[in-house]
C-alpha atoms as a PDB file:
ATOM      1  CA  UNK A   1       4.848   9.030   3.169  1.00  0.00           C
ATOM      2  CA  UNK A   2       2.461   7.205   0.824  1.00  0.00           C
ATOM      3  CA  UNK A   3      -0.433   6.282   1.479  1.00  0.00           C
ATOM      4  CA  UNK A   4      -1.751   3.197   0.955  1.00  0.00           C
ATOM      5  CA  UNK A   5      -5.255   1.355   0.253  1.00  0.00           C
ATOM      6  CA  UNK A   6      -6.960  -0.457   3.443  1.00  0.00           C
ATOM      7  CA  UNK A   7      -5.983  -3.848   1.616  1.00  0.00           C
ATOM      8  CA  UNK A   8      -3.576  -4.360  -0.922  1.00  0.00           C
ATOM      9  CA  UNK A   9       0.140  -6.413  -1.458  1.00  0.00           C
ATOM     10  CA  UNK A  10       3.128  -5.711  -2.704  1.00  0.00           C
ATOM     11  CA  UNK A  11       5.558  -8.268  -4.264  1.00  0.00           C
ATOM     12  CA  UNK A  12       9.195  -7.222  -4.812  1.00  0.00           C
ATOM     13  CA  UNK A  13      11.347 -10.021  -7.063  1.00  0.00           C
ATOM     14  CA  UNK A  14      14.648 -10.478  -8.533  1.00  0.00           C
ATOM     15  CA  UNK A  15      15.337 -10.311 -12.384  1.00  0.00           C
ATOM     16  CA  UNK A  16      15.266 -14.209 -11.688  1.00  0.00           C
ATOM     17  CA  UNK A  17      11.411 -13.992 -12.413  1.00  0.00           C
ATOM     18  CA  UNK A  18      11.582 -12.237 -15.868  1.00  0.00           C
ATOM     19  CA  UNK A  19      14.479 -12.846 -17.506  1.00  0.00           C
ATOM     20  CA  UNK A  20      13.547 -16.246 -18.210  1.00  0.00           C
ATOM     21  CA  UNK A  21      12.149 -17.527 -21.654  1.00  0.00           C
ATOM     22  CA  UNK A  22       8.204 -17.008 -22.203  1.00  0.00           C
ATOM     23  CA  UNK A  23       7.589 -21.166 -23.252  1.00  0.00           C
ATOM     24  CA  UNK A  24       8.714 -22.167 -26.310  1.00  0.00           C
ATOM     25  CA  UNK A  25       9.028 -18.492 -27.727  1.00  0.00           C
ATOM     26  CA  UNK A  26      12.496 -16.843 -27.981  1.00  0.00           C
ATOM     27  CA  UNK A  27      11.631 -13.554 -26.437  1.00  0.00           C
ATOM     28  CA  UNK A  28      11.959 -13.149 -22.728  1.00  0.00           C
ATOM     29  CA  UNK A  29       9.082 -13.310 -19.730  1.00  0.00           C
ATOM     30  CA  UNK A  30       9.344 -10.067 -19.090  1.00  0.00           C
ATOM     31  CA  UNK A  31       7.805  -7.743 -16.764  1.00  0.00           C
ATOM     32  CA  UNK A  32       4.388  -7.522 -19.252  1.00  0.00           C
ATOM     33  CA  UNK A  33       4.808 -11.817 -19.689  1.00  0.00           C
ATOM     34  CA  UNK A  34       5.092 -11.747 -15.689  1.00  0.00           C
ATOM     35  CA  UNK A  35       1.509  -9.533 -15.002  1.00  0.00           C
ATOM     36  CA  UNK A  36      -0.432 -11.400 -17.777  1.00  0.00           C
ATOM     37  CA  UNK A  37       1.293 -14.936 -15.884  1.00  0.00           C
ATOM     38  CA  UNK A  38       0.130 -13.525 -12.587  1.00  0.00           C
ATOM     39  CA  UNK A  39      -3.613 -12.808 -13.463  1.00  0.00           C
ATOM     40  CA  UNK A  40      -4.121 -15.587 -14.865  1.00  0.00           C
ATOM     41  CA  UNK A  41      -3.237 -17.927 -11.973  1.00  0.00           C
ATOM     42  CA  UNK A  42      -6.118 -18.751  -9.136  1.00  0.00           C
ATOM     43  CA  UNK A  43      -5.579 -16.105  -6.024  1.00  0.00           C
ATOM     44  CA  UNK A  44      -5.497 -18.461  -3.600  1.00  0.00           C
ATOM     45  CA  UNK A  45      -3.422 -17.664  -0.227  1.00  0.00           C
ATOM     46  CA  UNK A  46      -0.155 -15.454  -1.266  1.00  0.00           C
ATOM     47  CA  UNK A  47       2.006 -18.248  -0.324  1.00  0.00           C
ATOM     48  CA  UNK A  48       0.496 -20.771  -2.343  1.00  0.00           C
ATOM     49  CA  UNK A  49       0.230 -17.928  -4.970  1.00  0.00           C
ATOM     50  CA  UNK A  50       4.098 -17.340  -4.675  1.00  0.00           C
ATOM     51  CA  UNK A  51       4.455 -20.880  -5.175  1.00  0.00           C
ATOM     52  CA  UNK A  52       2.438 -21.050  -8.450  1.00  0.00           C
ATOM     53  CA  UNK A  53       3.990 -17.997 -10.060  1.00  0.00           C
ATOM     54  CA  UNK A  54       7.542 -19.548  -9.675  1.00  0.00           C
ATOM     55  CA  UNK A  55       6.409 -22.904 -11.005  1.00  0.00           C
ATOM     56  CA  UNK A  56       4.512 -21.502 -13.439  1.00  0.00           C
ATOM     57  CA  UNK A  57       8.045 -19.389 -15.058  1.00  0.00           C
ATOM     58  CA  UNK A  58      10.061 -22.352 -14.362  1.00  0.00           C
ATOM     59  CA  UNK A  59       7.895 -24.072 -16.853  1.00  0.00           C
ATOM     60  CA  UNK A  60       8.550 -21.610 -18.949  1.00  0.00           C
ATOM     61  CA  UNK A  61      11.890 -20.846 -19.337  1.00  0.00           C
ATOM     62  CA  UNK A  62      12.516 -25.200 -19.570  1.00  0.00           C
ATOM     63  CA  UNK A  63      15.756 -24.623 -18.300  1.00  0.00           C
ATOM     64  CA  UNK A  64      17.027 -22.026 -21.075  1.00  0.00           C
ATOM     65  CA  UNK A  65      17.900 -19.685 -18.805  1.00  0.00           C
ATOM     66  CA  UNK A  66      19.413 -19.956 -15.221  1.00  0.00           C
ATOM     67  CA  UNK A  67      19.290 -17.202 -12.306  1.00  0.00           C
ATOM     68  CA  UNK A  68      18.646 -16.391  -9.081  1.00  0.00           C
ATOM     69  CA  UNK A  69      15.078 -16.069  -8.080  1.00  0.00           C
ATOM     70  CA  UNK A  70      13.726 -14.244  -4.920  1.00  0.00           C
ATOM     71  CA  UNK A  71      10.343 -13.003  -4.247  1.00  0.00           C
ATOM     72  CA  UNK A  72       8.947 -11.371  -1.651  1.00  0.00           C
ATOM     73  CA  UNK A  73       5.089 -10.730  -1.044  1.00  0.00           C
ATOM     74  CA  UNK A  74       3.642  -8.281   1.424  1.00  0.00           C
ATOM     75  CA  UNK A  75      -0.190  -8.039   2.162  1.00  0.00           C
ATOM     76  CA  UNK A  76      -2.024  -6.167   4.383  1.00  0.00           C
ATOM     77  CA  UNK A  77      -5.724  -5.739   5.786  1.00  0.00           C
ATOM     78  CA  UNK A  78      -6.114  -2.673   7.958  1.00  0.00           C
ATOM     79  CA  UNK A  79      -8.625  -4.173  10.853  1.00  0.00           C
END
């Protein structure tokens, strides 16, 4: 068992999300592109967020790079 925070989400996401290029750079997204891409978006409801982060690394990547994407975001507010 782990415990977890009263509040908190967890996002799970396919290589889709990361492997894609970082704008007009050649290096990859990455995991470290993906946080920094993530922070600086607005918070805004996680669905909308979602939204923004995939739009956001489709931008990116310009169509360099093509793979499946999937996300998944869990949140949770103990009442």
């Amino acid at each position: 068992m782990i415990p977890l925070p009263a509040a908190g989400a967890l996002t799970l996401y396919t290589d889709g999300l990361t492997e894609g290029h970082n704008g007009d750079a050649a290096e990859r997204l990455g995991v470290e592109g993906l946080l920094t891409l993530i922070d600086r978006l607005p918070h805004t409801d996680p669905a909308a967020h979602v939204d923004s982060v995939i739009k956001e690394v489709h931008a990116l990547n310009a169509g360099r790079h093509s793979d499946d994407l999937a996300v998944l975001r869990l949140d949770w507010r103990r009442r």
